[in-house]
N, C-alpha and C. Protein backbone atom coordinates (compact mmCIF):
# COMPACT_ATOMS: atom_id res chain seq x y z
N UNK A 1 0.82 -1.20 0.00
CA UNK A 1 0.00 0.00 0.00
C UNK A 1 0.86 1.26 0.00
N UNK A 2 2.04 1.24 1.32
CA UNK A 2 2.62 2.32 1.05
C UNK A 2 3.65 2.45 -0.22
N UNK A 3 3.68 1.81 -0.69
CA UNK A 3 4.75 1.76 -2.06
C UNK A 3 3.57 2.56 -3.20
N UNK A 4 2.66 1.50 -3.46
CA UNK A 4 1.94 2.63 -4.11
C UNK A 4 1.53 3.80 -4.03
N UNK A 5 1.20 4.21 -3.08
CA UNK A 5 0.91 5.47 -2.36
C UNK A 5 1.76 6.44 -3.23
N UNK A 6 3.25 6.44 -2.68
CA UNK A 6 4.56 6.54 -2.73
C UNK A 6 4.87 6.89 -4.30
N UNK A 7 5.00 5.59 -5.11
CA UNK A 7 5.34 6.00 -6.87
C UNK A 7 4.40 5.67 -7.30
N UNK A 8 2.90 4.74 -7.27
CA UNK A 8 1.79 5.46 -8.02
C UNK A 8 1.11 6.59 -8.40
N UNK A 9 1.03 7.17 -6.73
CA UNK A 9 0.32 8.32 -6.65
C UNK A 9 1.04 9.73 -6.57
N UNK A 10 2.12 9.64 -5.80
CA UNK A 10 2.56 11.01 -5.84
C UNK A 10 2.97 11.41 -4.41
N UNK A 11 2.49 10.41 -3.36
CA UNK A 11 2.37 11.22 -2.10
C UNK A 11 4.07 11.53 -1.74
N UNK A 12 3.90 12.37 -1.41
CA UNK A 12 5.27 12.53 -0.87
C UNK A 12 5.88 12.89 0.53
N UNK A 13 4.83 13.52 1.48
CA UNK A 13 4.93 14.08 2.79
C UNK A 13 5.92 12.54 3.17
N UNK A 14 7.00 12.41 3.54
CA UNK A 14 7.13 11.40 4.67
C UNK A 14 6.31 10.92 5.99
N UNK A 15 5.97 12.14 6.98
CA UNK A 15 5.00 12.09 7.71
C UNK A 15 3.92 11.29 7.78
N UNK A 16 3.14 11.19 6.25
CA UNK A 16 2.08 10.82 6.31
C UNK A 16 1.98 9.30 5.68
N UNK A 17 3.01 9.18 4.92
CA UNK A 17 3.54 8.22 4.70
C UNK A 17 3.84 6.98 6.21
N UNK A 18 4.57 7.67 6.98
CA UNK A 18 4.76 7.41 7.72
C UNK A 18 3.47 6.64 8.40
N UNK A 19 2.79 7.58 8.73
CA UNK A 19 1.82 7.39 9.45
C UNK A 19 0.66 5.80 8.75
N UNK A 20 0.45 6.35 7.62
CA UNK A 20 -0.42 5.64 7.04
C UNK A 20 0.97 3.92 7.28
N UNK A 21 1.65 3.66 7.50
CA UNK A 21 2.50 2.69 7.29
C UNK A 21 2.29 1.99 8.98
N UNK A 22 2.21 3.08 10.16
CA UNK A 22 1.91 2.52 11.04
C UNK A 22 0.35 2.31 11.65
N UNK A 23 -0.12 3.30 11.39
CA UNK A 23 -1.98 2.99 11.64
C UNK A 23 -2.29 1.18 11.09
N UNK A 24 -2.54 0.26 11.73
CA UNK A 24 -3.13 -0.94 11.35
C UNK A 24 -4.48 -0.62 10.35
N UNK A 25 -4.97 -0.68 9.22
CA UNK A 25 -5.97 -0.55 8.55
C UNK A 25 -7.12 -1.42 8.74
N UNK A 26 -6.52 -2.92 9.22
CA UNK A 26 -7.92 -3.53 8.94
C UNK A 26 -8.26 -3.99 10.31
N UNK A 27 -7.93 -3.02 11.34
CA UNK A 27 -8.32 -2.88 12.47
C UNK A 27 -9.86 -2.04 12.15
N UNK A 28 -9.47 -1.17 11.26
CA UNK A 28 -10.85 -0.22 11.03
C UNK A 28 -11.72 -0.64 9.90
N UNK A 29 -12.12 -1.65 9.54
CA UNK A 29 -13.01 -2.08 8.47
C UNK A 29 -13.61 -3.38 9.20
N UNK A 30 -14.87 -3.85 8.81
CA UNK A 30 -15.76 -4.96 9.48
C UNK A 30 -14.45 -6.65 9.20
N UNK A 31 -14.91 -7.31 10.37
CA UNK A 31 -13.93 -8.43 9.71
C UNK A 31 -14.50 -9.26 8.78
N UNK A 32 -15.16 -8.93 8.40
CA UNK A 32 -15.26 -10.08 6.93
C UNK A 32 -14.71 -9.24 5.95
N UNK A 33 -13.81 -7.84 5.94
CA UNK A 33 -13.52 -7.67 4.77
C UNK A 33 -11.99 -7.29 5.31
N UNK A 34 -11.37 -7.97 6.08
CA UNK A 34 -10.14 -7.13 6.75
C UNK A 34 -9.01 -7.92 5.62
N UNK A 35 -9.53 -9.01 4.81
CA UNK A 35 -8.28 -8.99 3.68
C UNK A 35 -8.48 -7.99 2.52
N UNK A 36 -9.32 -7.46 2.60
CA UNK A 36 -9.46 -6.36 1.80
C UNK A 36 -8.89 -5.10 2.33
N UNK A 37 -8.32 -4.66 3.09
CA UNK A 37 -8.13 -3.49 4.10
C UNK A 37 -7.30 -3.08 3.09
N UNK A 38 -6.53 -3.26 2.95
CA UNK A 38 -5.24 -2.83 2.45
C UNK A 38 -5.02 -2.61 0.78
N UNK A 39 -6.36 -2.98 0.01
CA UNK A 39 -6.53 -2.89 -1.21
C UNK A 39 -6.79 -1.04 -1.72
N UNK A 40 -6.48 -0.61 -3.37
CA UNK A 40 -7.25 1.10 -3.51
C UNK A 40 -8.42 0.89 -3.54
N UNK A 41 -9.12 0.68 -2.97
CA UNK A 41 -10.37 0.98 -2.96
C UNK A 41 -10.68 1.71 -1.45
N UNK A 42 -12.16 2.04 -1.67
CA UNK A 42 -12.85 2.44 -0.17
C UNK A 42 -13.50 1.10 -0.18
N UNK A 43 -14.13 1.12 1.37
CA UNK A 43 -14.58 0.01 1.48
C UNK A 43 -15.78 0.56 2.28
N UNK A 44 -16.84 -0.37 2.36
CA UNK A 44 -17.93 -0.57 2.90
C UNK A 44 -17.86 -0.37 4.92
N UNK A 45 -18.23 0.57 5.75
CA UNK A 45 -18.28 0.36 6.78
C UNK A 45 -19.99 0.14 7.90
N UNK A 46 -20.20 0.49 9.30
CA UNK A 46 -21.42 0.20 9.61
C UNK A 46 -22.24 1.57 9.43
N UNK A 47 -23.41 1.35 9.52
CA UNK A 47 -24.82 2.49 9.45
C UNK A 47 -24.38 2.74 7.97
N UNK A 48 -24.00 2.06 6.38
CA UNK A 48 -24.09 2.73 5.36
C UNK A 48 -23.09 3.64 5.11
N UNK A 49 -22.12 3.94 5.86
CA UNK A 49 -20.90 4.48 5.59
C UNK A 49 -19.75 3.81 4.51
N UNK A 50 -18.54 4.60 4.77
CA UNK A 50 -17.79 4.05 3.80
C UNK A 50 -16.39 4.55 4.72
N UNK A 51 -15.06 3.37 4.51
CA UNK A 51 -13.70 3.83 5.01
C UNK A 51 -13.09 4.23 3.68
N UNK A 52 -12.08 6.07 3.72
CA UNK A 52 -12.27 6.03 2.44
C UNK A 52 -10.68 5.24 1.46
N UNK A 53 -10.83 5.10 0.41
CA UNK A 53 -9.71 5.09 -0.23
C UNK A 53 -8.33 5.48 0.47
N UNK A 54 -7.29 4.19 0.31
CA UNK A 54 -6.00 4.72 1.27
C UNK A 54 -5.49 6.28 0.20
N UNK A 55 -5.91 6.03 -0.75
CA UNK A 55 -5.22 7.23 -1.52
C UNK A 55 -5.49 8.59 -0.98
N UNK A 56 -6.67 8.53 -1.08
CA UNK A 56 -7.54 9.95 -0.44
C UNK A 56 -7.42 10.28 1.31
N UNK A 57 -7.12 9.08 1.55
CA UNK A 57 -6.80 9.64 3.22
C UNK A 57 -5.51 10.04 3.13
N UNK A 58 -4.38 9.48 1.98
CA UNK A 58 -2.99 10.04 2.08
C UNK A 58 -3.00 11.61 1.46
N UNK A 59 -4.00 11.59 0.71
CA UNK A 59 -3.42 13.06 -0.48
C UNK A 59 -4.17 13.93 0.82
N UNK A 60 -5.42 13.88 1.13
CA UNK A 60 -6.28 14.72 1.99
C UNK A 60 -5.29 15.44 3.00
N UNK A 61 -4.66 14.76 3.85
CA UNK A 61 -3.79 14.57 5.09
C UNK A 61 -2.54 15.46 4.54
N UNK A 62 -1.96 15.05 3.33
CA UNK A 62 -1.01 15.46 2.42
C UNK A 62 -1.20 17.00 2.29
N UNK A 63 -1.99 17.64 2.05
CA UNK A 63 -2.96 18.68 1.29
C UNK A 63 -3.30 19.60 3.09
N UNK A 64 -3.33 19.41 3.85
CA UNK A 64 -3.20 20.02 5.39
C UNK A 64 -2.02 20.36 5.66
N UNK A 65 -1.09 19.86 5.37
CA UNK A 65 0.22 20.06 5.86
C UNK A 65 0.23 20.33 7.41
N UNK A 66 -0.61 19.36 7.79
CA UNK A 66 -0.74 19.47 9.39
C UNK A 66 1.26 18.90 9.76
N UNK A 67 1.30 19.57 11.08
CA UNK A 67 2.62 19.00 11.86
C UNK A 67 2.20 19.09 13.18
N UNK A 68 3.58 18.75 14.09
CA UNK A 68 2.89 18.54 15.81
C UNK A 68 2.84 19.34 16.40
N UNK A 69 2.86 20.78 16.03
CA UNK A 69 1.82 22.19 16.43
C UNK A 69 1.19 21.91 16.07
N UNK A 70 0.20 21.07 15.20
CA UNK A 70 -1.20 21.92 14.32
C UNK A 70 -2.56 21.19 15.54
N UNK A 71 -3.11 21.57 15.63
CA UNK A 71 -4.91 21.55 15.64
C UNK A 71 -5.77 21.35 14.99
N UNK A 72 -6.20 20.43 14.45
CA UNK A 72 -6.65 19.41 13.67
C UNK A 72 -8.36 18.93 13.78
N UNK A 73 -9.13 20.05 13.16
CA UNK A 73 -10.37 19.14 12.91
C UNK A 73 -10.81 18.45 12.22
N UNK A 74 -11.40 16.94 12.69
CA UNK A 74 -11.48 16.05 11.72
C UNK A 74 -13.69 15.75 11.85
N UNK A 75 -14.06 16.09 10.18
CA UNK A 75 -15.58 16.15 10.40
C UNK A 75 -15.70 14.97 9.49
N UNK A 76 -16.63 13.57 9.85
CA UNK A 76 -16.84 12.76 9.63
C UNK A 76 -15.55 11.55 9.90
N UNK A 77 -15.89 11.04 11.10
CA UNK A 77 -14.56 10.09 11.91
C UNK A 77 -14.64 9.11 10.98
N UNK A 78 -15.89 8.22 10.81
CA UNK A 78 -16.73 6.88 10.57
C UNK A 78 -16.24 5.96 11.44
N UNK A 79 -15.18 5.20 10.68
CA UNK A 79 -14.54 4.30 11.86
C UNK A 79 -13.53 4.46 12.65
N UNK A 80 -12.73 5.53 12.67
CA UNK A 80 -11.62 6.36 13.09
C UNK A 80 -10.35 6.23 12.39
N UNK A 81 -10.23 5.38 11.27
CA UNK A 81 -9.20 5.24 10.21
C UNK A 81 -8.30 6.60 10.01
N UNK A 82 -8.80 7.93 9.60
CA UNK A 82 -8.73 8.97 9.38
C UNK A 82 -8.18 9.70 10.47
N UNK A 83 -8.78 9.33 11.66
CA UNK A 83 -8.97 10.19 13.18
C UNK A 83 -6.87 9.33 13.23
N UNK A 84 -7.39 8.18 13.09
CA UNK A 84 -5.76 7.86 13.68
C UNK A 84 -4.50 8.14 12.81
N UNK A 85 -4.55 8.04 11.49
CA UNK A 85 -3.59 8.82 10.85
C UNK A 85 -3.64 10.16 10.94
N UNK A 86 -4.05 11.03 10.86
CA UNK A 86 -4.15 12.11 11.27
C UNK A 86 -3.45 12.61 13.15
N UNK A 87 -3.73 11.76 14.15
CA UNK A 87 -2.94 11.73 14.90
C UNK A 87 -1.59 11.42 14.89
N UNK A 88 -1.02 10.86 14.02
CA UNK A 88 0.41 10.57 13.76
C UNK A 88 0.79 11.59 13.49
N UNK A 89 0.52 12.73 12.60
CA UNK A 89 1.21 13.74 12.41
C UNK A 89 0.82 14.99 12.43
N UNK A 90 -0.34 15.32 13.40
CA UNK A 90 -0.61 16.67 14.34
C UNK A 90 -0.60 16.12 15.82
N UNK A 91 -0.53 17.47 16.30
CA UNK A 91 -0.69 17.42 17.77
C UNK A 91 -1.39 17.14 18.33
N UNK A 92 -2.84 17.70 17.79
CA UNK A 92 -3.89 17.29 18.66
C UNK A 92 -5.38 17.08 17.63
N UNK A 93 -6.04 16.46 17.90
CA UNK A 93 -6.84 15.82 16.84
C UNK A 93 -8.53 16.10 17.26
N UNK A 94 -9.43 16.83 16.97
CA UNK A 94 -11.00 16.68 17.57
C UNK A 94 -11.60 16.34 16.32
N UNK A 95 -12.63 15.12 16.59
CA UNK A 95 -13.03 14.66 15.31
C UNK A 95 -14.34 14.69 15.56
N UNK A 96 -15.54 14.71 14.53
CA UNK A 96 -16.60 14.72 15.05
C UNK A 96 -17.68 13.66 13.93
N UNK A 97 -18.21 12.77 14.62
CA UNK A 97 -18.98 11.61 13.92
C UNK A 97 -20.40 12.06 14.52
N UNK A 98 -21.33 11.96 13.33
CA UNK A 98 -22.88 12.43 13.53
C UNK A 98 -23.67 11.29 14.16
N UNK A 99 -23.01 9.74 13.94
CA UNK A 99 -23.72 8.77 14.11
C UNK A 99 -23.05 8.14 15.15
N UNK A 100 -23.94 8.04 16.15
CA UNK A 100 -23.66 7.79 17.81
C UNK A 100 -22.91 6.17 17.67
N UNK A 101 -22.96 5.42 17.55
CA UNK A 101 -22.61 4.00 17.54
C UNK A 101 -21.16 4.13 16.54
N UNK A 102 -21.23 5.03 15.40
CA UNK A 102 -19.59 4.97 14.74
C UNK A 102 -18.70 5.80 15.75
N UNK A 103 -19.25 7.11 16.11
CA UNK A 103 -18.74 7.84 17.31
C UNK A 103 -17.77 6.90 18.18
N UNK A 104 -18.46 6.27 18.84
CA UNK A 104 -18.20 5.32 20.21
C UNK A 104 -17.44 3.85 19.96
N UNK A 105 -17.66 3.49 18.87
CA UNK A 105 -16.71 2.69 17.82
C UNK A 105 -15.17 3.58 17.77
N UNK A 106 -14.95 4.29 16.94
CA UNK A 106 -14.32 5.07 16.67
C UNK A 106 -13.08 5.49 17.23
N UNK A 107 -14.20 6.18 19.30
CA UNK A 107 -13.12 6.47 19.69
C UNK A 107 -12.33 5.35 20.79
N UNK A 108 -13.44 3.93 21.05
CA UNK A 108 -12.77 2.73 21.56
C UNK A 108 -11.32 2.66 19.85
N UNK A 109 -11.45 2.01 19.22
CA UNK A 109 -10.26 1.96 18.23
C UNK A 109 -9.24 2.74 18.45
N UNK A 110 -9.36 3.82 18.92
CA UNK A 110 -7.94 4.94 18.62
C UNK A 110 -7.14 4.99 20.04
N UNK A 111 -8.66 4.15 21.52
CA UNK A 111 -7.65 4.70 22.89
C UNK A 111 -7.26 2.74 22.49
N UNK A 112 -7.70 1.86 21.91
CA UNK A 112 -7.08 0.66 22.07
C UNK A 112 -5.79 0.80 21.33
N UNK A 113 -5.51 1.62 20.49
CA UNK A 113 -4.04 1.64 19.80
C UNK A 113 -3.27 2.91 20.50
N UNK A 114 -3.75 3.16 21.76
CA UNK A 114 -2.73 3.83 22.62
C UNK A 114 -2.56 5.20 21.81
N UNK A 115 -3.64 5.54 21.04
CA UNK A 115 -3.76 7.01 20.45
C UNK A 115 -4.48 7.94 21.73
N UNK A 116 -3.61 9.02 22.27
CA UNK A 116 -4.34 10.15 22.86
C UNK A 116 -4.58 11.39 23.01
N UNK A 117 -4.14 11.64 21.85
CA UNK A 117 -3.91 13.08 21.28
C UNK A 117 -5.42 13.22 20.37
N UNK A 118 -6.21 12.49 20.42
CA UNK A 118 -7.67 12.40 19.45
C UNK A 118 -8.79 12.32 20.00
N UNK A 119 -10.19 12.97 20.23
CA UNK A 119 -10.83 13.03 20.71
C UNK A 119 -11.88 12.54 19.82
N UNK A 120 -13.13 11.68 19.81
CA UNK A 120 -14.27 11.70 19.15
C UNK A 120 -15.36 12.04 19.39
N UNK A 121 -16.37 12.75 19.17
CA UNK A 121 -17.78 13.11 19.63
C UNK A 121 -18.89 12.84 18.61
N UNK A 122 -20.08 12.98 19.12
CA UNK A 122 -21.41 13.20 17.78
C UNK A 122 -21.83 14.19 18.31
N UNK A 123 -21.79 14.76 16.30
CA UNK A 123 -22.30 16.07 16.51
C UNK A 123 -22.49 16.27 15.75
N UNK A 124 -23.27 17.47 15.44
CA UNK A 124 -23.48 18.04 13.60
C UNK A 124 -21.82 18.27 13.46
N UNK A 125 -21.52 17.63 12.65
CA UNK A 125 -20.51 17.97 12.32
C UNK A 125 -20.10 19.54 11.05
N UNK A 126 -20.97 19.67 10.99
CA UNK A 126 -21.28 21.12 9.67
C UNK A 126 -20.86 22.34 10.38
N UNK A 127 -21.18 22.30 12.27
CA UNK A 127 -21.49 23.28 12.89
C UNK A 127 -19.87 23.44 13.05
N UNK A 128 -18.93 22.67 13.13
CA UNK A 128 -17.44 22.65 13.71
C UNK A 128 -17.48 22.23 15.51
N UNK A 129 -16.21 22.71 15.21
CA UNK A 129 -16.62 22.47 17.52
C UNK A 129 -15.71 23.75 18.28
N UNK A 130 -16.43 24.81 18.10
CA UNK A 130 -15.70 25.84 18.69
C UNK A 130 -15.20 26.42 19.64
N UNK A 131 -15.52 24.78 20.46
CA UNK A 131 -14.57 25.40 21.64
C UNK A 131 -13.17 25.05 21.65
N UNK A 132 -12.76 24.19 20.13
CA UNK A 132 -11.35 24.35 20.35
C UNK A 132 -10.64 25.29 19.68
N UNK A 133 -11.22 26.10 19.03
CA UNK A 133 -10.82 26.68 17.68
C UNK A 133 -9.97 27.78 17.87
N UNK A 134 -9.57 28.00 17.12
CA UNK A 134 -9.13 27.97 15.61
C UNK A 134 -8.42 27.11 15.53
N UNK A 135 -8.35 26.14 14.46
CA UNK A 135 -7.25 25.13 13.84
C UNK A 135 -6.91 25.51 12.58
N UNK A 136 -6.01 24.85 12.87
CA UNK A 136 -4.65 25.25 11.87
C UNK A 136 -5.39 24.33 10.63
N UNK A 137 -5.61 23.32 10.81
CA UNK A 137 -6.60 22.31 9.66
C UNK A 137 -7.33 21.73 9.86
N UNK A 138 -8.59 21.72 8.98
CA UNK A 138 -10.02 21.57 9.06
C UNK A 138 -9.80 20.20 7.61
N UNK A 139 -10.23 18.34 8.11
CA UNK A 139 -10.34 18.09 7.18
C UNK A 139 -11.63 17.41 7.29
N UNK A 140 -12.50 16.89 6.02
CA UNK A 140 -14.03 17.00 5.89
C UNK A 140 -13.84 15.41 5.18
N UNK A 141 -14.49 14.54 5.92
CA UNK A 141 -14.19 13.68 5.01
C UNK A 141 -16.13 13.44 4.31
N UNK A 142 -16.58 13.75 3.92
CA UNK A 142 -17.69 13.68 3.53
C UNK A 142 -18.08 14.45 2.74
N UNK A 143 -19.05 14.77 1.29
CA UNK A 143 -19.17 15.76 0.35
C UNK A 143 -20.49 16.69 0.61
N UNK A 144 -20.05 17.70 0.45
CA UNK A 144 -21.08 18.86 0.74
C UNK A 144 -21.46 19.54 -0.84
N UNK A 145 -22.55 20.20 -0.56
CA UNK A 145 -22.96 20.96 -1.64
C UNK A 145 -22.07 22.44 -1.55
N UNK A 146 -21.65 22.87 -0.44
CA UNK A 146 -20.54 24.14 -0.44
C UNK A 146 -19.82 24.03 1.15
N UNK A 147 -18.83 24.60 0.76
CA UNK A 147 -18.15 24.94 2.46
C UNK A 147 -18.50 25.61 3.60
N UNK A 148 -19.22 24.61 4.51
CA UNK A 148 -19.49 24.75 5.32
C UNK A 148 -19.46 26.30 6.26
N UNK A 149 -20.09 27.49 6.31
CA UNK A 149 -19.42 28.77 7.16
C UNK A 149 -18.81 28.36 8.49
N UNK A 150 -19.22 27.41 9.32
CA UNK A 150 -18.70 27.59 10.56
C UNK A 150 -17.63 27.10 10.61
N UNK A 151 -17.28 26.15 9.48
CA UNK A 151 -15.82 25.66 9.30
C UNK A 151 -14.69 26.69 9.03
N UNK A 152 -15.17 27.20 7.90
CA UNK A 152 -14.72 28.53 7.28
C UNK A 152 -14.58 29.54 8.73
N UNK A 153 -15.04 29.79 9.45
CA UNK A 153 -15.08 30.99 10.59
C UNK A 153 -14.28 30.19 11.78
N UNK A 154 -14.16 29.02 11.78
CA UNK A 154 -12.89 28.17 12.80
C UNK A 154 -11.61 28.53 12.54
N UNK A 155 -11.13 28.25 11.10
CA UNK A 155 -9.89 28.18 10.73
C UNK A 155 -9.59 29.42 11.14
N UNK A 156 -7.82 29.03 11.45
CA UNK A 156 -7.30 30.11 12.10
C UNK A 156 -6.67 30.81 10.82
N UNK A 157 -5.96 31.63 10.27
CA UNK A 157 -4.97 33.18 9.21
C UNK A 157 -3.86 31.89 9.22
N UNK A 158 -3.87 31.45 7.34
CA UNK A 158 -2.90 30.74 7.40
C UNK A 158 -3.17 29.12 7.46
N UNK A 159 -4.45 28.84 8.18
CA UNK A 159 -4.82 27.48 8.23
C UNK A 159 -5.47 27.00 6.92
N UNK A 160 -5.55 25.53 6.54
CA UNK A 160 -6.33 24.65 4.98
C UNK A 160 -7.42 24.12 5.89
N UNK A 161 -8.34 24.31 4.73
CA UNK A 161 -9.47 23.17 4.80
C UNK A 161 -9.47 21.76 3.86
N UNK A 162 -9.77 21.06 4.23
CA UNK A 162 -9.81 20.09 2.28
C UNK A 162 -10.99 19.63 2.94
N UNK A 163 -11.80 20.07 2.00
CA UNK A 163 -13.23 18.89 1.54
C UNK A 163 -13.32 18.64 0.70
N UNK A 164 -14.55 17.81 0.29
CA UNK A 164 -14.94 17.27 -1.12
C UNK A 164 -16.56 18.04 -1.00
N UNK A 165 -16.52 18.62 -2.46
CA UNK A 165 -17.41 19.87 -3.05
C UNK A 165 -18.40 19.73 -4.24
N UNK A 166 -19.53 19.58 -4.22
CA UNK A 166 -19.74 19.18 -5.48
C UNK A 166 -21.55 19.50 -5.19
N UNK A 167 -22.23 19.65 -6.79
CA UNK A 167 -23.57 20.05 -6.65
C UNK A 167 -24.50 18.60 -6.72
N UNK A 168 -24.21 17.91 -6.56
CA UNK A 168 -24.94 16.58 -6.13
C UNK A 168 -24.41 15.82 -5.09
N UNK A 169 -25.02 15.02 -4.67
CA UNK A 169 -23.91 13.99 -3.43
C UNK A 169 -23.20 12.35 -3.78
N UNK A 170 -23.58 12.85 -5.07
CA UNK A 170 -22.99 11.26 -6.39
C UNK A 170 -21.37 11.75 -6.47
N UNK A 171 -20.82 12.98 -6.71
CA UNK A 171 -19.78 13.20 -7.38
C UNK A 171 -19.69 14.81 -6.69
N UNK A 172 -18.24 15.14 -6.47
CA UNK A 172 -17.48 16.38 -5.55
C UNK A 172 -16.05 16.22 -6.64
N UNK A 173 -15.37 17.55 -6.11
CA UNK A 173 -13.82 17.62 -6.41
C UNK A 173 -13.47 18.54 -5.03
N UNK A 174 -12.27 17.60 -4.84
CA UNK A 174 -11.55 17.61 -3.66
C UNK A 174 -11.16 19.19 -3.82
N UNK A 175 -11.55 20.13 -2.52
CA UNK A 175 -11.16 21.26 -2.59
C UNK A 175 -9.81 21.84 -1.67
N UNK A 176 -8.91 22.65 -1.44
CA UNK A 176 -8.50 22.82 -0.15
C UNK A 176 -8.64 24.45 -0.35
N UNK A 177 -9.20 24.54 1.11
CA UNK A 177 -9.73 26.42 0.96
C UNK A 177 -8.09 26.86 2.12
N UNK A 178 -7.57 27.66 1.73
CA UNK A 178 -6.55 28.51 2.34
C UNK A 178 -6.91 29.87 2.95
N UNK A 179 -6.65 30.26 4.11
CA UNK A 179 -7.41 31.65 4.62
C UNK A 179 -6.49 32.18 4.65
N UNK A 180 -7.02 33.50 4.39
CA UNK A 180 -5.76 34.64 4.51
C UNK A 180 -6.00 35.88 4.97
N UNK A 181 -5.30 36.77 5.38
CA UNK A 181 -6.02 37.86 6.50
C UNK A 181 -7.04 38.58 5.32
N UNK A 182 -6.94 38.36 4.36
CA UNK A 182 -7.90 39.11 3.17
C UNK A 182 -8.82 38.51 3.01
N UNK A 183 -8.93 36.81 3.05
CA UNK A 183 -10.12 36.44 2.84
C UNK A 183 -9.47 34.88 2.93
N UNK A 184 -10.44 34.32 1.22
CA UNK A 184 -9.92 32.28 1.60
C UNK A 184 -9.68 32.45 0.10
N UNK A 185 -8.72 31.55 -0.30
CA UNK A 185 -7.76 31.17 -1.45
C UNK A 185 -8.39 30.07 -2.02
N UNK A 186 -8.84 29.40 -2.65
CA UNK A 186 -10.10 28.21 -2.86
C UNK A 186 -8.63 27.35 -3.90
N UNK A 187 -8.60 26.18 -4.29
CA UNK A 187 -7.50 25.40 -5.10
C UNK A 187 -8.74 23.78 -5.09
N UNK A 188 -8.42 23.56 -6.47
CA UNK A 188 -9.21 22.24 -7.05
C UNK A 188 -7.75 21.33 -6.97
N UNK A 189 -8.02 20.23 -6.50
CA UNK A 189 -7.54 18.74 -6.53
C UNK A 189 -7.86 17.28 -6.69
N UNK A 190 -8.20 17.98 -8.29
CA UNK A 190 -9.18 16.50 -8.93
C UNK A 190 -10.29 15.98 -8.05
N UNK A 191 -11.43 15.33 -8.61
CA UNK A 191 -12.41 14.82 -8.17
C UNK A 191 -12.66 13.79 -7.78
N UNK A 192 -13.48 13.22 -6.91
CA UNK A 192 -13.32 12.13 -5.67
C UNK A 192 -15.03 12.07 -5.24
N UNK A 193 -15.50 10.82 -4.81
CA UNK A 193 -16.81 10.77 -4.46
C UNK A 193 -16.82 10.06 -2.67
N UNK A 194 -17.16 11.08 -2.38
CA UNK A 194 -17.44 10.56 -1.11
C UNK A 194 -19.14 10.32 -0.73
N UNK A 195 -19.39 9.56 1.03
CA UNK A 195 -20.96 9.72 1.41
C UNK A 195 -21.11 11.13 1.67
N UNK A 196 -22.73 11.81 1.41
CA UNK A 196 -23.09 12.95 2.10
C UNK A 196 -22.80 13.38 3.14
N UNK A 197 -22.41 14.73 2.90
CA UNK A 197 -22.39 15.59 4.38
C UNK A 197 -23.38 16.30 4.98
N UNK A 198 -24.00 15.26 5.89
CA UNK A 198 -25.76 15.69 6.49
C UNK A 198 -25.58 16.34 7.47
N UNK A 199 -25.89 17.99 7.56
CA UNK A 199 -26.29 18.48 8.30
C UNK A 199 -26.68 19.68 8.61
N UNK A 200 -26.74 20.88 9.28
CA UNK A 200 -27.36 22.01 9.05
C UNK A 200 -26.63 23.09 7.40
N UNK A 201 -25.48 22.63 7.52
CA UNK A 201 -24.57 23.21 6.78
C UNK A 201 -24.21 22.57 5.19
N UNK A 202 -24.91 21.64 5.22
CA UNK A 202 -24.64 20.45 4.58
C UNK A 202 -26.01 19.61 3.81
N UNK A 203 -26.11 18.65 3.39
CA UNK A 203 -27.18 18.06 2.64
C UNK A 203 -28.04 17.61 3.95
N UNK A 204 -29.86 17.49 3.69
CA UNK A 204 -30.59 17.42 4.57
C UNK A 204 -30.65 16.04 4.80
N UNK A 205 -31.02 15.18 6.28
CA UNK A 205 -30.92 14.16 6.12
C UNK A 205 -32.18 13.38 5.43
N UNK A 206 -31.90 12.41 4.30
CA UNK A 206 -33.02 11.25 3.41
C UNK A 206 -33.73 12.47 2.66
N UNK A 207 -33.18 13.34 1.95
CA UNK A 207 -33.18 14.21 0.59
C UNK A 207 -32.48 13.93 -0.21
């Protein structure tokens, strides 16, 4: 996996590389598909979710340029796949899962691999969680019809967002928004399909 990653794709951060090399993968996928863990694909997780593509958790992660200063919001945990690479290479990690049972899943997985720099909750995840804020990076793993404002009003002067953006919830292109004391810097990074992002900010839920 990490080889491809590596000279298939492009990734290059070491860090994340890194990371994605130590996170166990098919710790976070159901076990009837844990010989599949490690394949490019996304895979199937519980409540209708999805764990996404190792590619897209590397480029996403890649595309933050989070390090162990950064502050790190993570919106849509699912199984905490994301939540735990992402702890490898920021400091501190708040993730937020809408669906109570992946929530609590989620954040058992990350304290059983002796991760504690990551927090999980349910919550609208659209709204952000402002009592830690501002972070340095905001990443979205779920597709919205536009960027979220309260996400946008978290990030700190200088901090990325990356979501996936798009006017249906079939098909998005990976965005990363850059803020700047003038405003936000918007940059396209090819297109990617993720599940809906249900919530006030976001697609309504069973619309």
């Amino acid at each position: 996996m990490i080889e491809r990653l590596r000279d298939h794709y492009g990734i290059r951060d070491q860090r994340v590389l890194a990371a994605m090399a130590d996170v166990p993968r098919h710790l976070f996928v159901p076990d009837a598909l844990q010989g599949r863990a490690y394949g490019d694909h996304a895979l199937p997780i519980d409540a209708n979710q999805t764990i996404s593509q190792p590619y897209i958790v590397a480029r996403m992660t890649e595309l933050l340029e989070a390090d162990r200063s950064s502050r790190v919001l993570e919106i849509g945990a699912g199984s905490g796949y994301q939540t735990a690479v992402l702890a490898r290479v920021a400091g501190q990690v708040y993730a937020i899962e809408r669906i109570a049972e992946l929530a609590r899943q989620a954040q058992s997985r990350i304290r059983s691999l002796g991760i504690h720099n990551a927090t999980v909750k349910c919550f609208d995840g659209t709204m952000g969680w402002s009592a830690h804020a501002p972070y340095d990076a905001v990443l979205v793993a779920a597709g919205g019809p536009e960027v979220p404002e309260p996400l946008l009003a978290q990030l700190k002067v200088g901090g990325r967002l990356v979501i996936p953006v798009g006017p249906t919830r079939e098909a998005q292109r990976l965005v990363r928004v850059i803020r700047a004391e003038d405003g936000y810097k918007h940059e396209e990074h090819g297109s990617c399909a993720f599940v809906p992002l249900i919530g006030r900010y976001g697609w309504s839920d069973g619309s």
